[in-house]
C-alpha atoms as a PDB file:
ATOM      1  CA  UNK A   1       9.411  19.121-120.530  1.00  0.00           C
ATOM      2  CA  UNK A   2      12.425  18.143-118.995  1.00  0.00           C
ATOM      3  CA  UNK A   3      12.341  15.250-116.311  1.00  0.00           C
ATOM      4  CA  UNK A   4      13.446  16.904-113.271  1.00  0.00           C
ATOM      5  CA  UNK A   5      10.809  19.606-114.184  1.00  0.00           C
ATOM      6  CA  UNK A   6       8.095  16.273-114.656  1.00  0.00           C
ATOM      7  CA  UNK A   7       9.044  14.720-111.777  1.00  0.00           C
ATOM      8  CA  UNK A   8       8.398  17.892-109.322  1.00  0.00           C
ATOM      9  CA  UNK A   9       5.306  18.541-111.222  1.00  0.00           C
ATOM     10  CA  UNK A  10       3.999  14.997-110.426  1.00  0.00           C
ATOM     11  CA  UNK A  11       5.496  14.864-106.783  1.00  0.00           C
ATOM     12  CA  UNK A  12       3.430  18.534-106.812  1.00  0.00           C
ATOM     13  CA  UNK A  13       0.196  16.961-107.907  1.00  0.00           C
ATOM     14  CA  UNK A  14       0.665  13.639-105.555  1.00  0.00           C
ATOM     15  CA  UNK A  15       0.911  16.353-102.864  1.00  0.00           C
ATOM     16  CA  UNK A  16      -1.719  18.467-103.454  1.00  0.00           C
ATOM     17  CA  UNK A  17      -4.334  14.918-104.305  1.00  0.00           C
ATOM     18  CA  UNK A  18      -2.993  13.808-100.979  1.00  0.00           C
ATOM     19  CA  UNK A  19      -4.184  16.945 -99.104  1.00  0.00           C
ATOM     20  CA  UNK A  20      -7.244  17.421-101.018  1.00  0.00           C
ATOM     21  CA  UNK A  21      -8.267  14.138-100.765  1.00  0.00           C
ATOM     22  CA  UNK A  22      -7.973  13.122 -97.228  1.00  0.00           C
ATOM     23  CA  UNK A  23     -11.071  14.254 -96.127  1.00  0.00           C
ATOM     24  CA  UNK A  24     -13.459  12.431 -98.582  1.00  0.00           C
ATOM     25  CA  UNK A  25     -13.732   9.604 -96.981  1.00  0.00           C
ATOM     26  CA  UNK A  26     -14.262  10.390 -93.189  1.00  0.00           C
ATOM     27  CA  UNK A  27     -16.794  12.719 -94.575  1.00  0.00           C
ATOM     28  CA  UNK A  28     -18.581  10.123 -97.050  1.00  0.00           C
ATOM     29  CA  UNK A  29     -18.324   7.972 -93.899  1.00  0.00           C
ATOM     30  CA  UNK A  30     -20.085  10.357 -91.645  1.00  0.00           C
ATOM     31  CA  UNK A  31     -23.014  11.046 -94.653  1.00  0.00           C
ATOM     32  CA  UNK A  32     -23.294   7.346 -94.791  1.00  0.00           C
ATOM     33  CA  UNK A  33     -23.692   6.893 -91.184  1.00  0.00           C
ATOM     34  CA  UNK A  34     -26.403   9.691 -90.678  1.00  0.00           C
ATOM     35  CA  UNK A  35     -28.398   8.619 -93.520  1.00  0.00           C
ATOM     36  CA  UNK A  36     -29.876   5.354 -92.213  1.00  0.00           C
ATOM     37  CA  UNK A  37     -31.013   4.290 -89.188  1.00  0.00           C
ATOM     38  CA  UNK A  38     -28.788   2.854 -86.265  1.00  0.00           C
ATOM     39  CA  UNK A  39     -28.925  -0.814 -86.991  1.00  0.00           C
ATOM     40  CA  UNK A  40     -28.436  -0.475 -90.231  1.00  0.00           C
ATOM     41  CA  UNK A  41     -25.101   1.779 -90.182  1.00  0.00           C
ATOM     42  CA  UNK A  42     -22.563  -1.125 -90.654  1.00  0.00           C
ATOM     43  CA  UNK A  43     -24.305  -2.212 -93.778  1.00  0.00           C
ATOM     44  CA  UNK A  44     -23.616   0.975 -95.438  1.00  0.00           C
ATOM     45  CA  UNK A  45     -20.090   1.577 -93.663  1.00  0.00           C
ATOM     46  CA  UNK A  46     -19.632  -1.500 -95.404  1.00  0.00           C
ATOM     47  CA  UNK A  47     -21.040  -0.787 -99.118  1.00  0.00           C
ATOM     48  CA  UNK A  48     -19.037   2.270 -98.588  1.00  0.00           C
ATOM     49  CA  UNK A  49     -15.863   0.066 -98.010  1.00  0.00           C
ATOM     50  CA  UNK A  50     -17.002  -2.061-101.005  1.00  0.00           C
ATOM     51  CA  UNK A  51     -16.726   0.933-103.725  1.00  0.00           C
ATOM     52  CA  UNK A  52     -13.576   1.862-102.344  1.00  0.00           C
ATOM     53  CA  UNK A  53     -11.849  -1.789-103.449  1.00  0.00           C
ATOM     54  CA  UNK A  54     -14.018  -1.529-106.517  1.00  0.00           C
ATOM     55  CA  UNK A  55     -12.415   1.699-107.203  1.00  0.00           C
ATOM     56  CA  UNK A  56      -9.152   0.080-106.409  1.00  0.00           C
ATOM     57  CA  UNK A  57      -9.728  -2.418-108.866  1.00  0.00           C
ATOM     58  CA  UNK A  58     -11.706  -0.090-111.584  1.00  0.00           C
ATOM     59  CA  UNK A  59      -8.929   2.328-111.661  1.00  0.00           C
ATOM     60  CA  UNK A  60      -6.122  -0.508-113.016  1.00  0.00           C
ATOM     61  CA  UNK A  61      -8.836  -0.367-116.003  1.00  0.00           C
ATOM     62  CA  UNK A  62      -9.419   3.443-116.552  1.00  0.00           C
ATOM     63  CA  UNK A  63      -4.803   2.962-116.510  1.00  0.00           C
ATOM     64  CA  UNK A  64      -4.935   1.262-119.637  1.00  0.00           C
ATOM     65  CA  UNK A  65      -7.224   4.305-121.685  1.00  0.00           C
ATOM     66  CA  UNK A  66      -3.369   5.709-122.014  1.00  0.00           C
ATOM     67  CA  UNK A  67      -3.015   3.203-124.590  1.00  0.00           C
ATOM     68  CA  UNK A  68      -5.161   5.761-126.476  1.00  0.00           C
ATOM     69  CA  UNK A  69      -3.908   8.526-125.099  1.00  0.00           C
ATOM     70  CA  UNK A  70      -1.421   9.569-122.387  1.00  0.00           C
ATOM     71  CA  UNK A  71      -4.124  12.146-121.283  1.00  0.00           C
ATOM     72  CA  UNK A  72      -7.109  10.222-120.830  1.00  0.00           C
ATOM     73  CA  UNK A  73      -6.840   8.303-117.037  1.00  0.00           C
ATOM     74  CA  UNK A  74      -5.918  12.409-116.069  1.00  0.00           C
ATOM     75  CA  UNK A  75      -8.962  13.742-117.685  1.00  0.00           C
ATOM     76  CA  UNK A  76     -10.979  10.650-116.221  1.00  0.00           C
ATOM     77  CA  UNK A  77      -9.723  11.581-113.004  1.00  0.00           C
ATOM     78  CA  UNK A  78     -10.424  14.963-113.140  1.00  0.00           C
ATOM     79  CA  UNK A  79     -14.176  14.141-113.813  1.00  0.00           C
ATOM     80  CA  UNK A  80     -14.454  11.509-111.383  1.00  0.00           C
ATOM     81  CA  UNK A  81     -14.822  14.279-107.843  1.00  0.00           C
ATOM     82  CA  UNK A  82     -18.379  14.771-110.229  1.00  0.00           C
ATOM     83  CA  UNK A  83     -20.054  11.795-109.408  1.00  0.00           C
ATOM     84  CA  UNK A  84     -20.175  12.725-105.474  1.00  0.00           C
ATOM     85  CA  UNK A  85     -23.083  15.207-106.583  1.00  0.00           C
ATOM     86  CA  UNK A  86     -25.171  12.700-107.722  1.00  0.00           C
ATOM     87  CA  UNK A  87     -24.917  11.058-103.863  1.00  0.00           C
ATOM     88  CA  UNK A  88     -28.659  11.900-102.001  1.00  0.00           C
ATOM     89  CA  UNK A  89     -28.156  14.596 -99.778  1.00  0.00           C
ATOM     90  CA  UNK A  90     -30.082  17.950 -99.118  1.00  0.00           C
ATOM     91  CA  UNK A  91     -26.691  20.263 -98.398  1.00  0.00           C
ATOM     92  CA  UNK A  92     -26.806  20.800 -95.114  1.00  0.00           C
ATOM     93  CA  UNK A  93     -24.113  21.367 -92.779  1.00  0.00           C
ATOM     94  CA  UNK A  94     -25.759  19.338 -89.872  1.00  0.00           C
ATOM     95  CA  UNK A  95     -26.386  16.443 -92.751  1.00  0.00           C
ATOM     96  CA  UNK A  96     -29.341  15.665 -90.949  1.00  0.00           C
ATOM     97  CA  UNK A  97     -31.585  18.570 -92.213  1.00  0.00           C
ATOM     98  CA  UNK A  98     -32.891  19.283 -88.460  1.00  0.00           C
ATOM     99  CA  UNK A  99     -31.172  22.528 -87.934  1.00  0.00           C
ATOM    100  CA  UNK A 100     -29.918  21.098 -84.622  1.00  0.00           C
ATOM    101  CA  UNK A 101     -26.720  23.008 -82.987  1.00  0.00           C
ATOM    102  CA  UNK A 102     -25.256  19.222 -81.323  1.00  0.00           C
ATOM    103  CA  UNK A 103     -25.022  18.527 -85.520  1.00  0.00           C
ATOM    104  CA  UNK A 104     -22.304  21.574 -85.892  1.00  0.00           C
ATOM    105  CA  UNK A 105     -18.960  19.834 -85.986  1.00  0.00           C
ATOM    106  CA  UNK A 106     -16.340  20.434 -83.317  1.00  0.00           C
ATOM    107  CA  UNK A 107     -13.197  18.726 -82.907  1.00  0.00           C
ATOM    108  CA  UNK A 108     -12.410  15.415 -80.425  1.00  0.00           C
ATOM    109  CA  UNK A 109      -8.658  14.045 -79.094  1.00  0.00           C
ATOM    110  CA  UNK A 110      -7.935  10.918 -80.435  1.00  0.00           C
ATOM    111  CA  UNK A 111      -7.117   9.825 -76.639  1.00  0.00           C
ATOM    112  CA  UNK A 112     -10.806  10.364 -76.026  1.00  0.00           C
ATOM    113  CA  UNK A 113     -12.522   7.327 -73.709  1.00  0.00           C
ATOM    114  CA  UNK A 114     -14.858   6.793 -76.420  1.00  0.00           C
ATOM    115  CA  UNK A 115     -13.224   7.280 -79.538  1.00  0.00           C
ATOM    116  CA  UNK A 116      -9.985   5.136 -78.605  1.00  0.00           C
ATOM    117  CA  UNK A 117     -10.681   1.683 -78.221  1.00  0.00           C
ATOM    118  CA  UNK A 118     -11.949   1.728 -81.750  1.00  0.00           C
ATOM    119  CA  UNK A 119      -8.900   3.774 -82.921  1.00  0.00           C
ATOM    120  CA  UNK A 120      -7.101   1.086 -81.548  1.00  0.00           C
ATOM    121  CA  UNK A 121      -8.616  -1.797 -82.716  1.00  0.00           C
ATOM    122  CA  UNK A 122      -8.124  -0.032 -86.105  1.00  0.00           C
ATOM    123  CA  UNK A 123      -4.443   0.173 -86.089  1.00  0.00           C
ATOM    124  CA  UNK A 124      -3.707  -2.907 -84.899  1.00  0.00           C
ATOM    125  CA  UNK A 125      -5.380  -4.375 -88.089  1.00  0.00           C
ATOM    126  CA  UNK A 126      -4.133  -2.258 -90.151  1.00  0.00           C
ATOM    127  CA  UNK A 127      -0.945  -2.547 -88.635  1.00  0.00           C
ATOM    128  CA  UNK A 128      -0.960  -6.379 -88.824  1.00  0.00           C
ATOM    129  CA  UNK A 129      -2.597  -6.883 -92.498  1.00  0.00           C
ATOM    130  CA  UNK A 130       0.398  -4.448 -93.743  1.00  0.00           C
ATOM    131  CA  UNK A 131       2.562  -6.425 -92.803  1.00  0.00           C
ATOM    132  CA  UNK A 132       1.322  -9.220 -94.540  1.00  0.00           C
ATOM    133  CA  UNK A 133       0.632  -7.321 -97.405  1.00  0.00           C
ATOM    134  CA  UNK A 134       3.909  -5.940 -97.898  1.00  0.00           C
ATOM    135  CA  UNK A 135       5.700  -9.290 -97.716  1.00  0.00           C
ATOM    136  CA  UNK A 136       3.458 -11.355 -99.592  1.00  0.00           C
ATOM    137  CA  UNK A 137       5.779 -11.262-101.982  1.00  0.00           C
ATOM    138  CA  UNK A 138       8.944 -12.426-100.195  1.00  0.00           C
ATOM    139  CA  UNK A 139       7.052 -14.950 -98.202  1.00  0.00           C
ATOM    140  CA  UNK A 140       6.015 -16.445-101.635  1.00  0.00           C
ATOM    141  CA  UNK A 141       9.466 -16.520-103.096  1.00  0.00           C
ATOM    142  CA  UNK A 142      10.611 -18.382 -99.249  1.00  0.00           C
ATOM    143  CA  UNK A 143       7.714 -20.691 -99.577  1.00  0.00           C
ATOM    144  CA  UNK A 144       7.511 -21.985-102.887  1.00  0.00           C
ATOM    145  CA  UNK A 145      10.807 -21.096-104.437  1.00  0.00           C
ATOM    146  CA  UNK A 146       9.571 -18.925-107.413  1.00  0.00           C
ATOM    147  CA  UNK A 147      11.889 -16.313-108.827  1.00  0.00           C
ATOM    148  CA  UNK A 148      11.507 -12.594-108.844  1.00  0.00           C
ATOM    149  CA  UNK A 149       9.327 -12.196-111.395  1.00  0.00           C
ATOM    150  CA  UNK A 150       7.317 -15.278-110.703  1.00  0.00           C
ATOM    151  CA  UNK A 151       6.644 -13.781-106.864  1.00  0.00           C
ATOM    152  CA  UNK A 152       5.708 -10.453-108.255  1.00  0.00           C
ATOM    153  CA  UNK A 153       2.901 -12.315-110.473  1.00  0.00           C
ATOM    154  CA  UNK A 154       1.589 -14.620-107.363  1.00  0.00           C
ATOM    155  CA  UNK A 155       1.289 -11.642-104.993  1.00  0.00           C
ATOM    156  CA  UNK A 156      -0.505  -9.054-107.677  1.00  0.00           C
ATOM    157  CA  UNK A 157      -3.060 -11.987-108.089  1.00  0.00           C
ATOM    158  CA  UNK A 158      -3.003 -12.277-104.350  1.00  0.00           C
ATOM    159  CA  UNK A 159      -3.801  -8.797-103.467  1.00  0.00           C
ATOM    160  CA  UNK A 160      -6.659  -8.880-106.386  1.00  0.00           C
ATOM    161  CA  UNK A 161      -7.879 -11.884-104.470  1.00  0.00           C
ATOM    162  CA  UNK A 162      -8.273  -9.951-101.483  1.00  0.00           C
ATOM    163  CA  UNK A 163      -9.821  -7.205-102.721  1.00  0.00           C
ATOM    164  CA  UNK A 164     -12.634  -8.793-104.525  1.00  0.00           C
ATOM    165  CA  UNK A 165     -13.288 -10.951-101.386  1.00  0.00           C
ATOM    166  CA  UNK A 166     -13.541  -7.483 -99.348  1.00  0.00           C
ATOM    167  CA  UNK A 167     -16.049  -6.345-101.990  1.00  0.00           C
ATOM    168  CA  UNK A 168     -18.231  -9.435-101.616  1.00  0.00           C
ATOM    169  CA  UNK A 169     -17.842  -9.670 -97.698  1.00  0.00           C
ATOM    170  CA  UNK A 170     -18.562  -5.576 -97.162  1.00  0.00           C
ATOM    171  CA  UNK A 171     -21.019  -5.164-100.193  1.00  0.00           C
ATOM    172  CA  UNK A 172     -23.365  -8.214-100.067  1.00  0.00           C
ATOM    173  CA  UNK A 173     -22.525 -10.190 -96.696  1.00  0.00           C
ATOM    174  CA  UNK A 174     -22.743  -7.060 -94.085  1.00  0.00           C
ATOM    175  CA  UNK A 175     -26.267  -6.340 -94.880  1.00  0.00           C
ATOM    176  CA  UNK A 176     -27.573  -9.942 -94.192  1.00  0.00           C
ATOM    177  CA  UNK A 177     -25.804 -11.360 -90.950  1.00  0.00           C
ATOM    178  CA  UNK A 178     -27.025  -7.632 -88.764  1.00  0.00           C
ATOM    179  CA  UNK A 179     -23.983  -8.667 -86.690  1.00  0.00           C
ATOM    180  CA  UNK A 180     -24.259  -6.465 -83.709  1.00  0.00           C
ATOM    181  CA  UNK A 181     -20.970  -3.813 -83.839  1.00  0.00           C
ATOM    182  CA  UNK A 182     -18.596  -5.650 -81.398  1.00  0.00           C
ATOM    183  CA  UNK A 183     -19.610  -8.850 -82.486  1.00  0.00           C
ATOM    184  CA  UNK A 184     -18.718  -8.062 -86.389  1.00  0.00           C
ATOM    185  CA  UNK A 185     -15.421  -7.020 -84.679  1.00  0.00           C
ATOM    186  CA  UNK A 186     -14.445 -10.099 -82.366  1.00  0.00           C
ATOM    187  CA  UNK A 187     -15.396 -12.631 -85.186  1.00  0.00           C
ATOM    188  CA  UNK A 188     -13.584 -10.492 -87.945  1.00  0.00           C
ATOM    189  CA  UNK A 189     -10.520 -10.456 -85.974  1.00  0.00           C
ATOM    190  CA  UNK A 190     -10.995 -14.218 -85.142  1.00  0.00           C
ATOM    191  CA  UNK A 191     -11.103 -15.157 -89.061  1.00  0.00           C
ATOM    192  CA  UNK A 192      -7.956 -13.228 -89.662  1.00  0.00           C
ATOM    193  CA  UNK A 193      -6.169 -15.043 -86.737  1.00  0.00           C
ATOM    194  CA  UNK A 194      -7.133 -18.203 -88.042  1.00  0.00           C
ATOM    195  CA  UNK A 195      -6.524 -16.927 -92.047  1.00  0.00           C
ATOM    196  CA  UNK A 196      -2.935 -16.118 -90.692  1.00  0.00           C
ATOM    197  CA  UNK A 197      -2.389 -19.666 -88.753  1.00  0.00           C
ATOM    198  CA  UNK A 198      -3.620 -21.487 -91.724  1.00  0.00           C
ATOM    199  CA  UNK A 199      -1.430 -19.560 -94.236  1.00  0.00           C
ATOM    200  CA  UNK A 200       1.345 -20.233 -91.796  1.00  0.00           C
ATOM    201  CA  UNK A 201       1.272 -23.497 -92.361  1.00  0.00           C
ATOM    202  CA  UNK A 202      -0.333 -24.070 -95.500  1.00  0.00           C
ATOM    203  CA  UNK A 203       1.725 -26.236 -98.496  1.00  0.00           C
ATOM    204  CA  UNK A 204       0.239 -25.192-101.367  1.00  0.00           C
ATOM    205  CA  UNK A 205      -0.800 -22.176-103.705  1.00  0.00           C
ATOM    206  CA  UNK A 206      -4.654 -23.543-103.376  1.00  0.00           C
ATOM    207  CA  UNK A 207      -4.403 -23.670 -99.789  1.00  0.00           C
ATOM    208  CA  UNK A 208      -2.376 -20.403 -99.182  1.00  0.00           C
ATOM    209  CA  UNK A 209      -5.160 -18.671-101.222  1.00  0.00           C
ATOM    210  CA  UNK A 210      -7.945 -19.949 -99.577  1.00  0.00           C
ATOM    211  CA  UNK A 211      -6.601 -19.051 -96.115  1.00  0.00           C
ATOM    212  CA  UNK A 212      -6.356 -15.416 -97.469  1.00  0.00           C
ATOM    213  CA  UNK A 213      -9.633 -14.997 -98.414  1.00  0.00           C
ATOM    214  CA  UNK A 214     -10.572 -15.938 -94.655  1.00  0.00           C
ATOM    215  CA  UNK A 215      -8.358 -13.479 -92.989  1.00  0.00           C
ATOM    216  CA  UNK A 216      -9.584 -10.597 -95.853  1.00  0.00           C
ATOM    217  CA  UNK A 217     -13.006 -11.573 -95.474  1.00  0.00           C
ATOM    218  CA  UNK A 218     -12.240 -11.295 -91.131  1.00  0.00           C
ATOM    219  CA  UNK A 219     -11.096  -7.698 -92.336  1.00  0.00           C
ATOM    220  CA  UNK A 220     -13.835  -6.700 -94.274  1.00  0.00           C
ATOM    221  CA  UNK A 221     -16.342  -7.383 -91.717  1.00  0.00           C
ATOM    222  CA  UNK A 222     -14.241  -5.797 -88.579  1.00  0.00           C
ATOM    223  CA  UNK A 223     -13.716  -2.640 -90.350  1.00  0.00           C
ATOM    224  CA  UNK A 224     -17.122  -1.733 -90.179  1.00  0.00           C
ATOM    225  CA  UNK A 225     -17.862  -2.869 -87.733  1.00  0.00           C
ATOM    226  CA  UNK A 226     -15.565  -0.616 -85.286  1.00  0.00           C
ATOM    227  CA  UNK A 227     -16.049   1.960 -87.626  1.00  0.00           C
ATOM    228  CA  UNK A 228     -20.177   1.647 -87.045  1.00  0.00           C
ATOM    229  CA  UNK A 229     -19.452   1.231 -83.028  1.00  0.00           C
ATOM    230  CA  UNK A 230     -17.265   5.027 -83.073  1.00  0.00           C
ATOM    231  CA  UNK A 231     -19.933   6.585 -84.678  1.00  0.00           C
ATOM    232  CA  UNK A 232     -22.429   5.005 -82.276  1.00  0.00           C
ATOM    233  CA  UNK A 233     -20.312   5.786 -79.224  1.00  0.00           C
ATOM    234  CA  UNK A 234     -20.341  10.105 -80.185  1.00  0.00           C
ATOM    235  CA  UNK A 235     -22.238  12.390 -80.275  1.00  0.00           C
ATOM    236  CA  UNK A 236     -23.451  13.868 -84.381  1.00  0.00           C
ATOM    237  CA  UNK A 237     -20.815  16.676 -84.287  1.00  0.00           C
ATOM    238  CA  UNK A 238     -17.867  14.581 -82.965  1.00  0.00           C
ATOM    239  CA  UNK A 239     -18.370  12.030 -85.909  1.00  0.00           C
ATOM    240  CA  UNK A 240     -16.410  14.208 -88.831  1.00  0.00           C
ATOM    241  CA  UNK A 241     -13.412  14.511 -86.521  1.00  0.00           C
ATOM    242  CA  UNK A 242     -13.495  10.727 -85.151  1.00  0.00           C
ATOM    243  CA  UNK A 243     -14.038   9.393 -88.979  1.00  0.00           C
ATOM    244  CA  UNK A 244     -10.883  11.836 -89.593  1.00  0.00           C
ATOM    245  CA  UNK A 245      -8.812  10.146 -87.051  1.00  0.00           C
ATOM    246  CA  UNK A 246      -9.552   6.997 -87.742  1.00  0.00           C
ATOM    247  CA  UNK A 247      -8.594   7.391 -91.712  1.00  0.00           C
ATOM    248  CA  UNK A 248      -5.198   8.710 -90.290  1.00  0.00           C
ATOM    249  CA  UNK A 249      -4.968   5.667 -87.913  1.00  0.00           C
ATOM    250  CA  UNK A 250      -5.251   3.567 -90.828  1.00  0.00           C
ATOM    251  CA  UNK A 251      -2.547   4.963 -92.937  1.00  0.00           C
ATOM    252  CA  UNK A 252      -0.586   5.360 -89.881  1.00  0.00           C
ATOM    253  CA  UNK A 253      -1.464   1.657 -89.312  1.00  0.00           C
ATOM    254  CA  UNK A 254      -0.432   0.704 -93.049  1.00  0.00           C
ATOM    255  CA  UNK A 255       2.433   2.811 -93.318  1.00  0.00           C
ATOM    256  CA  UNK A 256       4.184   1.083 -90.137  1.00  0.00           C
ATOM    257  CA  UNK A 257       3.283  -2.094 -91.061  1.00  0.00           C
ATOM    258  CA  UNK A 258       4.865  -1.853 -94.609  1.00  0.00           C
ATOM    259  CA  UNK A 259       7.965  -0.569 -92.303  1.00  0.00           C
ATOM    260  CA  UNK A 260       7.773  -3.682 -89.502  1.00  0.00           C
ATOM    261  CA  UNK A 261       7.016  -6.023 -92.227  1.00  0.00           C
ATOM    262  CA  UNK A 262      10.088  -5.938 -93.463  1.00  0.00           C
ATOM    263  CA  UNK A 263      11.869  -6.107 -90.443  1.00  0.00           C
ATOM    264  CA  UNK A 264      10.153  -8.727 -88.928  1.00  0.00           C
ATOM    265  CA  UNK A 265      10.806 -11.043 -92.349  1.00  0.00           C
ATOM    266  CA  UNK A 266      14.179 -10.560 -91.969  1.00  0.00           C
ATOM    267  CA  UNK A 267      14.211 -11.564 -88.173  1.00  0.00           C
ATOM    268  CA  UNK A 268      11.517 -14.743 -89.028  1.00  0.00           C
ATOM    269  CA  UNK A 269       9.800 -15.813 -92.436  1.00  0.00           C
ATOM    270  CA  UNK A 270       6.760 -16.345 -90.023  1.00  0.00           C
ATOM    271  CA  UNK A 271       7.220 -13.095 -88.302  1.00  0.00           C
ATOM    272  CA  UNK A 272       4.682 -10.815 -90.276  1.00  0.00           C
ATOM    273  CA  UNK A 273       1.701 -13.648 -89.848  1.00  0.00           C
ATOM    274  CA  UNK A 274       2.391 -14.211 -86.110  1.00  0.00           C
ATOM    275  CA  UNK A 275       2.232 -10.076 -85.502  1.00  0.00           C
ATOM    276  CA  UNK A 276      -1.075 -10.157 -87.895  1.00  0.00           C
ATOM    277  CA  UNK A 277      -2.071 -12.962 -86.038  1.00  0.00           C
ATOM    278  CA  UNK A 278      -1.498 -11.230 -82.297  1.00  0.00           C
ATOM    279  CA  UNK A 279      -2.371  -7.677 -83.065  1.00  0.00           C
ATOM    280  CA  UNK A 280      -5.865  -9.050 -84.736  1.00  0.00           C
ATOM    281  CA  UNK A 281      -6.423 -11.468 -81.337  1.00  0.00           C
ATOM    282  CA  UNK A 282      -5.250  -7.797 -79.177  1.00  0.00           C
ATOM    283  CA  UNK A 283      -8.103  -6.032 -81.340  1.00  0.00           C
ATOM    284  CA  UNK A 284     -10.347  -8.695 -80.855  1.00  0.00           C
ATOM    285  CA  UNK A 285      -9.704  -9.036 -76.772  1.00  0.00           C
ATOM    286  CA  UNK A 286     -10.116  -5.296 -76.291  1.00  0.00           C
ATOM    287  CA  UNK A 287     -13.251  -5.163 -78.605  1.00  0.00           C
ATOM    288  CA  UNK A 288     -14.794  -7.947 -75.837  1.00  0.00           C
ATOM    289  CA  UNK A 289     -13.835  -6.179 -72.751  1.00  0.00           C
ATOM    290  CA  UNK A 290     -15.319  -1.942 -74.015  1.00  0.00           C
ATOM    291  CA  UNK A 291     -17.944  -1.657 -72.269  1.00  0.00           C
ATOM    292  CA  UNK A 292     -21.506  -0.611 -73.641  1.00  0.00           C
ATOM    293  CA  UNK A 293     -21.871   3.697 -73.775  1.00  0.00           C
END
């Protein structure tokens, strides 16, 4: 086909994966949540963060089956929605299997009492780490002088850094330290304030990458952390919508910190690690001072 007819076909099917997928994961976060007990919710909140950065990483490898044929990482991805029905689950709407009417789902404003400060603590991560994410690159060329091509090479290696460190942190760590919710959250913002300082300053590639494995590790353990404390703080049929928000906080989060990033590196090479720095101290501050519901 032609390849203004290609592109709208692929802009089409970005679109439609977009909508359809949305909702998977403040659902699968709302299964996981009602499936164990209450002190064990962040552990599987975070195993649940843990296959998402595996996926991230796992689907760079099912790319390359286009080698083979240009088909194949399509048809993979067609089959992939499959493996949810092997997930345990009995069907029911409630997700509980009690029949109980609070379990029916019903909407909640994101400017609830109890659903905000863990919105907020959400986007200011998010908010911060994309900035930082999005300039990794730049910062890298600024630093250490490499060239275009070199930078592009340090920060791919970078980002792969952080997301196996995530997958470690959320997939074996959470389950062992039983952190209670708002402590997970004030000492995962704490690492990421001190990951940023020490990449601020740090000379060398050693030293840059071992101060962002602190801050991503600090990440991986506040995420589900606040995530565990929303779900704690509603009631069962407010939890699909909450999850729901809080997904869209994150992108929102992301997509305004890949904007600001930019910005900021312009105004200061610094810039993006002192806003990660302050918005993950701000998350942490407010996570100290929400009082117990």
């Amino acid at each position: 086909m032609g390849a203004a007819l290609g592109i709208a076909l692929l802009m089409l099917s970005r679109t439609v994966y977009g909508f359809a997928t949305s909702g998977v994961m403040p659902t699968a976060q709302v299964w996981a949540s009602r499936s164990v007990a209450d002190d064990r919710r962040q552990a599987a909140l975070g195993l649940l963060g843990a296959g998402v950065s595996m996926g991230r990483l796992a689907g760079a490898l099912a790319a390359t089956a286009a080698v083979l044929s240009p088909l194949l990482p399509p048809i993979l991805f067609l089959f992939s929605p499959l493996l949810l029905w092997l997930a345990p689950g009995k069907g029911e709407a409630g997700g509980r299997g009690d029949g109980k009417a609070a379990d029916v789902g019903r909407g909640i404003s994101p400017f609830d009492r109890r659903a905000l400060p863990c919105l907020a603590m959400g986007l200011c991560l998010t908010l911060g780490f994309g900035q930082v994410q999005m300039m990794l690159g730049p910062m890298a060329q600024q630093r250490f002088g490499l060239g275009a091509t070199q930078a592009t090479t340090v920060t791919g290696l970078a980002l792969m850094l952080v997301a196996i460190v995530m997958v470690l942190v959320q997939g074996l760590l959470m389950a062992r330290l039983r952190l209670a919710e708002r402590n997970s959250v004030v000492v995962g913002c704490f690492m990421v304030c001190v990951g940023m300082t020490a990449l601020a300053v740090a000379a060398s590639h050693v030293a840059s990458a071992a101060s962002l494995v602190v801050a991503a590790a600090g990440i991986a353990l506040a995420t589900p952390g606040y995530t565990a404390w929303l779900m704690k703080r509603l009631e069962p049929g407010e939890q699909g919508a909450a999850a729901g928000w809080l997904t869209s906080t994150h992108v929102l989060g992301q997509s305004i910190g890949a904007l600001a990033g930019g910005f900021a590196f312009t105004l200061w090479p610094f810039a993006p690690l002192a806003d990660c720095a302050a918005l993950a101290l701000a998350a942490a501050c407010l996570a100290a001072m929400v009082r117990k519901h």
